[in-house]
C-alpha atoms as a PDB file:
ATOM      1  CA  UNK A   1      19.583  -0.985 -21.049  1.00  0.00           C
ATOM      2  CA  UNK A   2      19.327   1.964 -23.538  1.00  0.00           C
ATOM      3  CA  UNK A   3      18.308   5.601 -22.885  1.00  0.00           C
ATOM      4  CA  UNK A   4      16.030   7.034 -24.731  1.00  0.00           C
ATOM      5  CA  UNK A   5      16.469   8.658 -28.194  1.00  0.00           C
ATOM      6  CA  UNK A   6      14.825  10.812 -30.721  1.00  0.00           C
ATOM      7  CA  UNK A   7      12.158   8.653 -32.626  1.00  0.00           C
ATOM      8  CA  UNK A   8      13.281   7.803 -36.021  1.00  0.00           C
ATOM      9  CA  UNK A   9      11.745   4.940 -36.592  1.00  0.00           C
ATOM     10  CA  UNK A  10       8.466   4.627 -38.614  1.00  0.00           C
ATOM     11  CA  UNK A  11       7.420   1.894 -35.969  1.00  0.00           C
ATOM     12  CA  UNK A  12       4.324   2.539 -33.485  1.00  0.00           C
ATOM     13  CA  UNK A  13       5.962   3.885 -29.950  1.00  0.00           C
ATOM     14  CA  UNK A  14       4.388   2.526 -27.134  1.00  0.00           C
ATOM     15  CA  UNK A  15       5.602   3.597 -23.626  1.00  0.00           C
ATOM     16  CA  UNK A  16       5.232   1.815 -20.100  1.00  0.00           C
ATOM     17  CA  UNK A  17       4.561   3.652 -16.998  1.00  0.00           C
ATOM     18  CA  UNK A  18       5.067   0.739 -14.628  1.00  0.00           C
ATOM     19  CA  UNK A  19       7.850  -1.142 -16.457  1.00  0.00           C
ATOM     20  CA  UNK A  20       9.115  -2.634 -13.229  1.00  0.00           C
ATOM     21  CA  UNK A  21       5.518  -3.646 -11.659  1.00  0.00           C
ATOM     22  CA  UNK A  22       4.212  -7.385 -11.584  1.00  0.00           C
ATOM     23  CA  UNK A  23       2.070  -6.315 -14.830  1.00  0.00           C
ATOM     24  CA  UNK A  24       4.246  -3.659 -16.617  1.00  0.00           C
ATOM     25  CA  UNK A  25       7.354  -5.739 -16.330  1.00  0.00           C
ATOM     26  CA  UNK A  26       5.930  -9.070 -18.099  1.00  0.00           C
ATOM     27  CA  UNK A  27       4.563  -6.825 -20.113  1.00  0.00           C
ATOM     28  CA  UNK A  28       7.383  -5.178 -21.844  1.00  0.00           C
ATOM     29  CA  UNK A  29       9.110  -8.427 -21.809  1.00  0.00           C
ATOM     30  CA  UNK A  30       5.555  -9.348 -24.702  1.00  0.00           C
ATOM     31  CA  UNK A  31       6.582  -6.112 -26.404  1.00  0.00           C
ATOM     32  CA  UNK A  32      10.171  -6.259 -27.052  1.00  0.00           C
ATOM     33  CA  UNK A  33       9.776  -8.926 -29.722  1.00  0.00           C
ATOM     34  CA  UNK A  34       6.988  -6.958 -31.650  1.00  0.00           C
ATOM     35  CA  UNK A  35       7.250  -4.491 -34.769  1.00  0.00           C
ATOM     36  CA  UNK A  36       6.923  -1.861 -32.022  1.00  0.00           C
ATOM     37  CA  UNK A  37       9.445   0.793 -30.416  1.00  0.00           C
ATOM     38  CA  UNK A  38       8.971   0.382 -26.179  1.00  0.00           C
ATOM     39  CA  UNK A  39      10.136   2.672 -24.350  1.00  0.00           C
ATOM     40  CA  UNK A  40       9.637   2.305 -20.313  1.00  0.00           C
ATOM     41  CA  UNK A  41       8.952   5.537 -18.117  1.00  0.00           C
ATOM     42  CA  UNK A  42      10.831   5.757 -14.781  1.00  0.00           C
ATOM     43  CA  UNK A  43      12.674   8.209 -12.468  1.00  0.00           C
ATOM     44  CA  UNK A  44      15.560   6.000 -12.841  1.00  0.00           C
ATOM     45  CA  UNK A  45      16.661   4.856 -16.379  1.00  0.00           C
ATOM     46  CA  UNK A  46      19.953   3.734 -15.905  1.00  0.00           C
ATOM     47  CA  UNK A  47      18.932   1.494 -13.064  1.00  0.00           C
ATOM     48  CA  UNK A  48      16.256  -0.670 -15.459  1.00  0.00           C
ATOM     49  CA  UNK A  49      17.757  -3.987 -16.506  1.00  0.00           C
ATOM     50  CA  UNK A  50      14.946  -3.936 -19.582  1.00  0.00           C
ATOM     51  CA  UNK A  51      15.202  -6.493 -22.257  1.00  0.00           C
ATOM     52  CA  UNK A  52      16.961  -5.853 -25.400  1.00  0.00           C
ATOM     53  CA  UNK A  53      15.904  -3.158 -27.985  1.00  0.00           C
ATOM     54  CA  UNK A  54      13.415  -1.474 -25.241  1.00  0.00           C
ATOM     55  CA  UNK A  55      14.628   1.969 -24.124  1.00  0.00           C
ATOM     56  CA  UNK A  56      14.206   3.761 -20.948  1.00  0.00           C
ATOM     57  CA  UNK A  57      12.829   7.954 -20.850  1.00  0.00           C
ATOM     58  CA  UNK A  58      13.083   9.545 -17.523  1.00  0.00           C
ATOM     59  CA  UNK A  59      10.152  11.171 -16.007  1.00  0.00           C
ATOM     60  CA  UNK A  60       9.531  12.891 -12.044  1.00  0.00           C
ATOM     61  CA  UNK A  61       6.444  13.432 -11.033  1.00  0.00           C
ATOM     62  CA  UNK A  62       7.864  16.822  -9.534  1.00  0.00           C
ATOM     63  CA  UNK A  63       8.573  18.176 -12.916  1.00  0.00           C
ATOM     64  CA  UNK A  64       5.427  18.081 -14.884  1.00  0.00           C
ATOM     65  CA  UNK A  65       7.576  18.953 -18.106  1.00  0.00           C
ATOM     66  CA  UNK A  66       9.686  15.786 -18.052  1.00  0.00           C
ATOM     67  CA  UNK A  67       6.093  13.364 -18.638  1.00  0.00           C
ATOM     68  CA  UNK A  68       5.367  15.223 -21.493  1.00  0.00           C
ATOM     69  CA  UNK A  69       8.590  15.719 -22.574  1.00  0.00           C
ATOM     70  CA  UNK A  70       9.078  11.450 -22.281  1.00  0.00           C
ATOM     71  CA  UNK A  71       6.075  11.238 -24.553  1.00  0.00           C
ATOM     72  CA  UNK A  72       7.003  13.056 -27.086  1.00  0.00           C
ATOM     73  CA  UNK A  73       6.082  11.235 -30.121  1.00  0.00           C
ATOM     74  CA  UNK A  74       4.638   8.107 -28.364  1.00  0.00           C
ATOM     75  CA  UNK A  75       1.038   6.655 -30.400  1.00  0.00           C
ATOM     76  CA  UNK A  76       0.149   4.682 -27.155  1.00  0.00           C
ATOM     77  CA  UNK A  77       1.169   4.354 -23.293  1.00  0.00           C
ATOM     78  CA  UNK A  78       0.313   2.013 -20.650  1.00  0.00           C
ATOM     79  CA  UNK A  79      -0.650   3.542 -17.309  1.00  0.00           C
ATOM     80  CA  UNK A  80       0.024   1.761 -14.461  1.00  0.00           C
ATOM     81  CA  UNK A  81       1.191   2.904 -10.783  1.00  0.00           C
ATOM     82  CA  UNK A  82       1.548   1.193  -7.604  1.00  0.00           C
ATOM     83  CA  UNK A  83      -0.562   1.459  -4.465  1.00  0.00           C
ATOM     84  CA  UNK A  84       0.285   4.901  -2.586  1.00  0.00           C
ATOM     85  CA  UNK A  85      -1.110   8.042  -1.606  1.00  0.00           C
ATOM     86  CA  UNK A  86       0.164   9.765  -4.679  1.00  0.00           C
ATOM     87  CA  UNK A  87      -1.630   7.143  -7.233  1.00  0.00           C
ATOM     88  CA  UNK A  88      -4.578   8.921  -8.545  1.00  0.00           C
ATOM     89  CA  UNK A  89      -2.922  12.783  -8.259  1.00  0.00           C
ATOM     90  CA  UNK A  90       0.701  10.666 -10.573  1.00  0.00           C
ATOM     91  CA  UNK A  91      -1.485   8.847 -12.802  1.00  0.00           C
ATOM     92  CA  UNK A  92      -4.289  12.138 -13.735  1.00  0.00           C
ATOM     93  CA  UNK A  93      -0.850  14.034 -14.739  1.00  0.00           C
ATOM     94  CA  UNK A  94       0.281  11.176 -16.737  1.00  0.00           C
ATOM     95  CA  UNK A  95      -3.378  11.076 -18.556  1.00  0.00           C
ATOM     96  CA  UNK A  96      -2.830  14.925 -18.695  1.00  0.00           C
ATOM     97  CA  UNK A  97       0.764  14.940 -20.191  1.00  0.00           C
ATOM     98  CA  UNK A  98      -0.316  11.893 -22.761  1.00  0.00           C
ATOM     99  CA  UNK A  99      -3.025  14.097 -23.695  1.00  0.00           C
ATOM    100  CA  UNK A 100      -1.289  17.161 -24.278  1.00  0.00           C
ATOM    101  CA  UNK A 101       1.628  15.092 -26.445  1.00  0.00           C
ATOM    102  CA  UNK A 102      -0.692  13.550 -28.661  1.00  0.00           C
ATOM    103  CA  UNK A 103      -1.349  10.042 -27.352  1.00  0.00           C
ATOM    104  CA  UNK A 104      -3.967   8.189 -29.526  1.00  0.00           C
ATOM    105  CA  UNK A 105      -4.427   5.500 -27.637  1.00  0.00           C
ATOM    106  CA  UNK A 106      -4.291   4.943 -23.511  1.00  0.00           C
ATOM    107  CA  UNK A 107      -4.597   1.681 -21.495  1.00  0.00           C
ATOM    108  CA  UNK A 108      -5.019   2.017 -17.889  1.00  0.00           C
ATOM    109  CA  UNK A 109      -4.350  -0.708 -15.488  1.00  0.00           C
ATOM    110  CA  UNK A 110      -7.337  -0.615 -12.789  1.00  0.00           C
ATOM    111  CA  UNK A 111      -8.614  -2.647 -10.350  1.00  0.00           C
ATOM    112  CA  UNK A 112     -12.465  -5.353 -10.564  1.00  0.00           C
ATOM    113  CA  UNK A 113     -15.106  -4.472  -8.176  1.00  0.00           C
ATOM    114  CA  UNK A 114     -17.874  -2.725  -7.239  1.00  0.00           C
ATOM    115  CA  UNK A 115     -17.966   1.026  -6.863  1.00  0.00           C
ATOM    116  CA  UNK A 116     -16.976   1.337  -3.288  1.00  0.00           C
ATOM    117  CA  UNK A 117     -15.250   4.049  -0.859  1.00  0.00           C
ATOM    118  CA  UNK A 118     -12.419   1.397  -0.279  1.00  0.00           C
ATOM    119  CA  UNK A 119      -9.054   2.286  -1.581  1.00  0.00           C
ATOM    120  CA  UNK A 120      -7.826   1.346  -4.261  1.00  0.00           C
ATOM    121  CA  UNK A 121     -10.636   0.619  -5.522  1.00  0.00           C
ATOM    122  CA  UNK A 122     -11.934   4.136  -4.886  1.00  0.00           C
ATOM    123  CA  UNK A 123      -8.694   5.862  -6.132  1.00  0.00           C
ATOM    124  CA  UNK A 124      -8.880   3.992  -8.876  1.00  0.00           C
ATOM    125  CA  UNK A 125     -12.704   5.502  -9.953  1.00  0.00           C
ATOM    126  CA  UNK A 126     -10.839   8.448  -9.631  1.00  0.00           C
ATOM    127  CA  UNK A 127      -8.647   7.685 -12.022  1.00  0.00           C
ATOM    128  CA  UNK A 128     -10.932   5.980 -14.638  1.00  0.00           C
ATOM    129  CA  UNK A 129     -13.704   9.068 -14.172  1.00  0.00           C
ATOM    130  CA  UNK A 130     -11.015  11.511 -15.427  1.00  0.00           C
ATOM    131  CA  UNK A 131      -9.346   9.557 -18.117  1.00  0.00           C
ATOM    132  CA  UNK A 132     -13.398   9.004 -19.756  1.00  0.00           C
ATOM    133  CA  UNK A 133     -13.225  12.983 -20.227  1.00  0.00           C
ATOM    134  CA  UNK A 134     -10.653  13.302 -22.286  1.00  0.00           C
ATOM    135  CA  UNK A 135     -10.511  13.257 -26.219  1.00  0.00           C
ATOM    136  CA  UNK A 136      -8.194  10.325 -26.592  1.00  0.00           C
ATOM    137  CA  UNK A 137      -9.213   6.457 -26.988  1.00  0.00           C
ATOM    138  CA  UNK A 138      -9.534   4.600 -24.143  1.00  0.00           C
ATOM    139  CA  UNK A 139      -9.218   0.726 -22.902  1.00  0.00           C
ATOM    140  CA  UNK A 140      -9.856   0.266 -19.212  1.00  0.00           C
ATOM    141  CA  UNK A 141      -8.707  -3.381 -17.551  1.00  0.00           C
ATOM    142  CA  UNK A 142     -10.326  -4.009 -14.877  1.00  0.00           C
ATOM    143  CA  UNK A 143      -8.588  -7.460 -12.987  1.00  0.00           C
ATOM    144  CA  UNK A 144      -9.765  -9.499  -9.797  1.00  0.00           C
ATOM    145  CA  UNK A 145      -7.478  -9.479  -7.558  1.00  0.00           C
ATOM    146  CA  UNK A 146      -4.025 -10.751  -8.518  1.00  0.00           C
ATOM    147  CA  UNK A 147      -2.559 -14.264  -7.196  1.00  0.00           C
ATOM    148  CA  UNK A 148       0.777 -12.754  -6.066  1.00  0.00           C
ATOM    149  CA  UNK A 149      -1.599 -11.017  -2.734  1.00  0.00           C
ATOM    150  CA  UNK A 150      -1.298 -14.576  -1.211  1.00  0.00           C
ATOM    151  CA  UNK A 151       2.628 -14.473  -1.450  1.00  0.00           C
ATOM    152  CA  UNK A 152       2.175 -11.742   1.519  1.00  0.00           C
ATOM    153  CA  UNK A 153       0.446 -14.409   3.845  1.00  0.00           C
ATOM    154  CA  UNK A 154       3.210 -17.045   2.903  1.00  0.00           C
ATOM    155  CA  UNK A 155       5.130 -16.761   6.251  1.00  0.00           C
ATOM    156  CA  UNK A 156       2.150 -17.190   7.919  1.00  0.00           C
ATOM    157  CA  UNK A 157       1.520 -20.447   5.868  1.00  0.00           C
ATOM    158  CA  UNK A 158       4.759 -21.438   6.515  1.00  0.00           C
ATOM    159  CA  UNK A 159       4.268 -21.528  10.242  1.00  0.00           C
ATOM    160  CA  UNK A 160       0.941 -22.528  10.788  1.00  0.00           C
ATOM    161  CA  UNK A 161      -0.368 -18.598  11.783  1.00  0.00           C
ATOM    162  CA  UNK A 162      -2.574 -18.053   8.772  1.00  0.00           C
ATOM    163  CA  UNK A 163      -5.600 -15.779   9.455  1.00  0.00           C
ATOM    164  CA  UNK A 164      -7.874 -12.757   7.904  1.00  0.00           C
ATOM    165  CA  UNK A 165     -11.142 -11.091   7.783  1.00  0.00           C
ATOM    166  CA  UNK A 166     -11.999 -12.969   4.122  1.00  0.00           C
ATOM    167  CA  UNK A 167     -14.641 -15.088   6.172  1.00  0.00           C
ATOM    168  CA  UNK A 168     -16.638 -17.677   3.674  1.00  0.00           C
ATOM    169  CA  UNK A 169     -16.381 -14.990   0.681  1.00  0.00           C
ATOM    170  CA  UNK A 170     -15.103 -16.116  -2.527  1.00  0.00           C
ATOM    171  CA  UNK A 171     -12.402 -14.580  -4.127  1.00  0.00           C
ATOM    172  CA  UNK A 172     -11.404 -14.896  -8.189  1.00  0.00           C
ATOM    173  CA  UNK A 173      -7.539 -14.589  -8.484  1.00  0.00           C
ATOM    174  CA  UNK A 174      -6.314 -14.080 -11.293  1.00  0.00           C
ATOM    175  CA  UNK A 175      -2.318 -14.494 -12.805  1.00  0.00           C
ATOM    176  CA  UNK A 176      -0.793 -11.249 -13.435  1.00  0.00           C
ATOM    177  CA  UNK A 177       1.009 -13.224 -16.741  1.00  0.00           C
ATOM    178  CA  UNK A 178      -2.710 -13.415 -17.908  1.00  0.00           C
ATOM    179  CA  UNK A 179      -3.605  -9.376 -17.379  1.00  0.00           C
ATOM    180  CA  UNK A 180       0.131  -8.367 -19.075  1.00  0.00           C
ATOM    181  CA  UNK A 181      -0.976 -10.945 -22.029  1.00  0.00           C
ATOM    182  CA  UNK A 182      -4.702  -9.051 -22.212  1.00  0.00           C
ATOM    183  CA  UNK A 183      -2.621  -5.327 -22.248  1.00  0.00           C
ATOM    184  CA  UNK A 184      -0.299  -6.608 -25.021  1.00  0.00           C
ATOM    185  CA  UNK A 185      -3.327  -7.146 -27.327  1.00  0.00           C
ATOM    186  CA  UNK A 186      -5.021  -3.966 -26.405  1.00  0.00           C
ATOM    187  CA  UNK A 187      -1.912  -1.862 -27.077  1.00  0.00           C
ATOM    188  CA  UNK A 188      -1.480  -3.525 -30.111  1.00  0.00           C
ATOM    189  CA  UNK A 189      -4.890  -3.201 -31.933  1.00  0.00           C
ATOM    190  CA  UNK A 190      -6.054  -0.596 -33.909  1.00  0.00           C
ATOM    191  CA  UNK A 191      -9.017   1.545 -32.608  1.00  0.00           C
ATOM    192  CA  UNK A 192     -11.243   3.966 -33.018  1.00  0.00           C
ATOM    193  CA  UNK A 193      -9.851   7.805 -31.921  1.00  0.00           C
ATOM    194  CA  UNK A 194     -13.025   7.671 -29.487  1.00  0.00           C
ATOM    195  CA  UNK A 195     -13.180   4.671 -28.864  1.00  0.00           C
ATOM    196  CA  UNK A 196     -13.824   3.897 -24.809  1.00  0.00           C
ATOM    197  CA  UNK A 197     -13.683   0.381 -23.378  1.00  0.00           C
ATOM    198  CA  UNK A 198     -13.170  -2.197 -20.369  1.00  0.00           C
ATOM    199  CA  UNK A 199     -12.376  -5.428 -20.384  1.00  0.00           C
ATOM    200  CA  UNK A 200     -12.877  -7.250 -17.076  1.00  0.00           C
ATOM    201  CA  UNK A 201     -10.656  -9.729 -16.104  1.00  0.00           C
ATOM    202  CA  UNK A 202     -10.787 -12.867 -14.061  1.00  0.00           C
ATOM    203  CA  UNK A 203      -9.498 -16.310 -13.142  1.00  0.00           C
ATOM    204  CA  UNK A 204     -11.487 -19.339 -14.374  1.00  0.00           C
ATOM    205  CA  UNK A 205     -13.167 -20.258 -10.864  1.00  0.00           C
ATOM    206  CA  UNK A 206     -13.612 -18.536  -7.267  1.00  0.00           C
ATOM    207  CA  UNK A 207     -12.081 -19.944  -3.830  1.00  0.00           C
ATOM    208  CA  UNK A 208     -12.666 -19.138  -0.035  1.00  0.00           C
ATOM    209  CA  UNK A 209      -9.536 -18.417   1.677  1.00  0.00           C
ATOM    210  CA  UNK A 210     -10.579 -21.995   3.353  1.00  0.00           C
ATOM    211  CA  UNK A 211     -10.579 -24.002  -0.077  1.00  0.00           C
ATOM    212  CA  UNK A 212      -7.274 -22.449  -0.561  1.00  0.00           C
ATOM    213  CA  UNK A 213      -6.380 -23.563   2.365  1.00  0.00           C
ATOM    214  CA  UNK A 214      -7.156 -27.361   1.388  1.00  0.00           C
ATOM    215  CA  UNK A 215      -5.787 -27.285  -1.773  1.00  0.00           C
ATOM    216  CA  UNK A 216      -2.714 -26.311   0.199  1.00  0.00           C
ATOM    217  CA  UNK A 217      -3.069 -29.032   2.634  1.00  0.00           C
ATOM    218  CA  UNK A 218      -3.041 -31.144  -0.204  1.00  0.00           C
ATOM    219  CA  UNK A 219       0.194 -29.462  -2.211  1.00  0.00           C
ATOM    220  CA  UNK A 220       2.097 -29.413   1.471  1.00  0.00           C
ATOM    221  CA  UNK A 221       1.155 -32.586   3.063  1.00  0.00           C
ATOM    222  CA  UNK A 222       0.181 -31.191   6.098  1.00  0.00           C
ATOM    223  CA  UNK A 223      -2.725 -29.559   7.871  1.00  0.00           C
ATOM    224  CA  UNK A 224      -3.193 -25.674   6.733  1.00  0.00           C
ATOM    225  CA  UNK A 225      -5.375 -23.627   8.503  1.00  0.00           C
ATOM    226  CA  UNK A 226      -7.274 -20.198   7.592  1.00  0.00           C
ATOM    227  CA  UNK A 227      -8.238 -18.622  10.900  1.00  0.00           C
ATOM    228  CA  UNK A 228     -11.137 -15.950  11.240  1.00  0.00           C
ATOM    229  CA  UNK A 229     -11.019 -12.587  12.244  1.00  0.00           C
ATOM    230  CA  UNK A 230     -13.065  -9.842  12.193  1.00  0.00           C
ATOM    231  CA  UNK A 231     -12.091  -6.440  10.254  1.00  0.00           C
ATOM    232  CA  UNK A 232     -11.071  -4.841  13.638  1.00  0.00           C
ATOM    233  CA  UNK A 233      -9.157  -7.639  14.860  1.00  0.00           C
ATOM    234  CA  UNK A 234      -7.117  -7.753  11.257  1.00  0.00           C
ATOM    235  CA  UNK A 235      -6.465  -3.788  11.400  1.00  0.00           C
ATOM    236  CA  UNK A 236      -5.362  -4.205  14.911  1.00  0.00           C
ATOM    237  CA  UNK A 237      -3.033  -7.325  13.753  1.00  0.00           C
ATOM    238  CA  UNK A 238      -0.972  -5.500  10.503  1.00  0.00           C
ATOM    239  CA  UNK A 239      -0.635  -2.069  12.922  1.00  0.00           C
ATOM    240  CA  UNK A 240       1.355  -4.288  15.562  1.00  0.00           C
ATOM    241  CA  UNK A 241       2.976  -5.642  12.234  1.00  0.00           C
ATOM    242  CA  UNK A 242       4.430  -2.461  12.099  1.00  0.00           C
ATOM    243  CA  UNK A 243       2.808  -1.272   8.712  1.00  0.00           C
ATOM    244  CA  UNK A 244       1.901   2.684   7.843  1.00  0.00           C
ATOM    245  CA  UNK A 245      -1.660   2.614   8.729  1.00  0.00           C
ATOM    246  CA  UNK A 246      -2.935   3.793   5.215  1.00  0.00           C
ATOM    247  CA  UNK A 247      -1.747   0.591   4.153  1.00  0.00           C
ATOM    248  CA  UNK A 248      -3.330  -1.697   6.670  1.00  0.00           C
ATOM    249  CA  UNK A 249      -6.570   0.024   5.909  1.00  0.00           C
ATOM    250  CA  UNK A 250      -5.936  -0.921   2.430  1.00  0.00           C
ATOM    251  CA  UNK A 251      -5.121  -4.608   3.491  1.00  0.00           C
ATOM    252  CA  UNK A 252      -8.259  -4.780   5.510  1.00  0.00           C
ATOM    253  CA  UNK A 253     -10.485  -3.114   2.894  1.00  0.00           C
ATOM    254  CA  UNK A 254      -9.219  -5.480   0.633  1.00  0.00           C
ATOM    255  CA  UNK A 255     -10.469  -8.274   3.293  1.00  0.00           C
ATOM    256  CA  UNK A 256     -13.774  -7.137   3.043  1.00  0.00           C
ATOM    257  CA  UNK A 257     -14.127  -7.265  -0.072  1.00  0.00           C
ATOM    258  CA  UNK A 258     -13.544 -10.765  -0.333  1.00  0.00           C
ATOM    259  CA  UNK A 259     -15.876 -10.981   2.403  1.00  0.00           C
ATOM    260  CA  UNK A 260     -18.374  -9.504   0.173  1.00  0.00           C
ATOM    261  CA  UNK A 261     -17.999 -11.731  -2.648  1.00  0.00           C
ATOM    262  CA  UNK A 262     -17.173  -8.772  -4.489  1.00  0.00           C
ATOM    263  CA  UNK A 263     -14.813 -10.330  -6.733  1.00  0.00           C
ATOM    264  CA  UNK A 264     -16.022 -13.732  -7.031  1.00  0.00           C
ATOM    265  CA  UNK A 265     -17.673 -13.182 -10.494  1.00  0.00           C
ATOM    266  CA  UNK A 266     -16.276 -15.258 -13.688  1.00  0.00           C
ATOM    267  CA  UNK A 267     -15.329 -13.394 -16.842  1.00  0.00           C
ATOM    268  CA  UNK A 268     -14.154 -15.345 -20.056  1.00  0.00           C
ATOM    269  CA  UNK A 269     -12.677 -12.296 -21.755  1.00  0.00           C
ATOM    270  CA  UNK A 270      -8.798 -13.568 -21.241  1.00  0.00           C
ATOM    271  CA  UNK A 271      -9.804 -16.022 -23.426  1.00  0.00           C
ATOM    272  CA  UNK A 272     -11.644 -14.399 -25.248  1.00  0.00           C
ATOM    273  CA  UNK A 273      -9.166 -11.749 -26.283  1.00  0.00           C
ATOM    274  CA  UNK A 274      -5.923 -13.869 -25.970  1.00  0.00           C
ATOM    275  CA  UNK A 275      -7.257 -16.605 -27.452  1.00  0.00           C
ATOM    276  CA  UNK A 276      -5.737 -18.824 -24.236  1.00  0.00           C
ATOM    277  CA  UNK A 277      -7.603 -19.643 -21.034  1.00  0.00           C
ATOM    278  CA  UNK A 278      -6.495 -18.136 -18.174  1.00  0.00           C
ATOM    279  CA  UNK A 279      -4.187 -19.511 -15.272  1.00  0.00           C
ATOM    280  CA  UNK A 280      -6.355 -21.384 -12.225  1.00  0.00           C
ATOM    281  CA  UNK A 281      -5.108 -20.615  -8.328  1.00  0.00           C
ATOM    282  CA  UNK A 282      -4.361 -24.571  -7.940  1.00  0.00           C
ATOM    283  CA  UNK A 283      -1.788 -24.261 -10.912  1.00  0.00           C
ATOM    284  CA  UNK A 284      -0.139 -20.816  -9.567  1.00  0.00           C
ATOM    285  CA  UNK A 285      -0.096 -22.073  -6.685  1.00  0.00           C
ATOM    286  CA  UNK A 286       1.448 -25.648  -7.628  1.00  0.00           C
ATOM    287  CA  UNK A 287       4.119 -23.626  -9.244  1.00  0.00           C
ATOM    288  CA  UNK A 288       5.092 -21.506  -5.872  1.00  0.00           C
ATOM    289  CA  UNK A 289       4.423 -24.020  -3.288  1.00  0.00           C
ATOM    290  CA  UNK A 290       8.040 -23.823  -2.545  1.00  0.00           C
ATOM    291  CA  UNK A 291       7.105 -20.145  -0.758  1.00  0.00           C
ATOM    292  CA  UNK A 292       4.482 -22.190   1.377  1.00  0.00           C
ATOM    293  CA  UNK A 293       6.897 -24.455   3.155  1.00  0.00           C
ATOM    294  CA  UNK A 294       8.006 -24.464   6.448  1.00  0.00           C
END
């Protein structure tokens, strides 16, 4: 891993925020063998084990001055942040200090649905709302829910306990591989200095949670059952779980929403704009059934 130097280089600089997520980290991987300098944003650089030639600038979201101060010199920057209560106030002053250091070009990683009160969702309106008034260019992506949510219920798989508030909704997973291949392009086309855009981003077909739980019956060899609750019942469930209860809210938001068929539409714009059609939930989760298993 390198720190961080000086630009020298007549290359494009591109910076991560969100090196190390599910999406920023396959995502610099796709960068590092481009014509393009990468440079990942984090608290911590010497703790990043980034591939070779990408560097590592140190930002705190306590001290305003080190954001800017990290993109110094940078043409574009991914935005991405994981789920907390500091998401939409962190990723506004990363908008702000891209802004203010010249930025050209900004792709935000957001979240598919409808416009809703239900966080993230909601935060990440927020988000998207302030980043459309400023004077830089602008690609929104806007995925379904990603496939890696079902690794959380893979204990209960394992033993038989599987059960939500999804109902009979259907629900359009898509591979996080798929979203960082989508943010690659974006960052590395030319646009317009105004230009404003979304891409929305889905898997090639929808599933209930009890179609998933066939196809798993099927992978397994045994019986897999998704068991029905109601919202309440699910909240109640992930607090005796244990889990802060902003994030079972979030959990059981995300439930209804699935419920709701809100993500269930079918986009083709991964293949569309990667040329490649996107990763089905039966191959995913062929290729982690080993999680699944008692």
């Amino acid at each position: 891993m390198a720190v961080d130097s000086p630009v020298t280089s007549q290359r494009p600089r591109i910076a991560v925020a969100g090196a190390t997520g599910r999406v920023g980290s396959t995502l610099v991987s796709l960068l590092a063998s481009e014509p393009v300098d990468v440079v990942a944003l984090t608290r911590t650089p010497d703790a990043l084990d980034l591939p070779p030639g990408v560097n590592a600038a140190r930002v705190d979201f306590s001290e305003p001055r080190t954001l800017v101060d990290a993109l110094q010199g940078t043409e574009r920057l991914f935005v991405s942040h994981g789920t907390s209560l500091q998401q939409v106030a962190n990723e506004i002053a990363l908008i702000d200090a891209a802004v203010a250091s010249g930025v050209r070009h900004i792709v935000k990683l957001s979240s598919f649905g409808p416009p809703t009160r239900l966080n993230p969702m909601a935060w990440h309106m927020q988000i998207e709302g302030h980043l459309a008034r400023q004077a830089v260019a602008s690609t929104t992506l806007r995925p379904s829910t990603f496939m890696d949510v079902l690794k959380r219920s893979a204990a209960a798989i394992a033993s038989d306990s599987w059960a939500g508030a999804a109902g009979n909704g259907r629900v359009n997973f898509i591979d996080t591989r798929d979203v960082a291949r989508v943010a690659r392009i974006a960052l590395l086309e030319q646009v317009e200095p105004e230009s404003q855009r979304v891409y929305h981003l889905t898997g090639p077909h929808a599933m209930t949670m009890h179609e998933i739980a066939d196809e798993l019956s099927q992978l397994l060899g045994r019986n897999v059952i998704y068991a029905e609750r109601t919202l309440e019942q699910q909240r109640e469930v992930l607090l005796a779980e244990g889990l802060p209860a902003y994030v079972a809210d979030l959990l059981v938001g995300l439930d209804q929403v699935f419920r709701d068929s809100a993500m269930s539409e079918i986009t083709t714009t991964v293949q569309e704009v990667t040329g490649e059609a996107p990763l089905p939930l039966t191959q995913w989760l062929a290729e982690n059934i080993s999680i699944f298993e008692k």
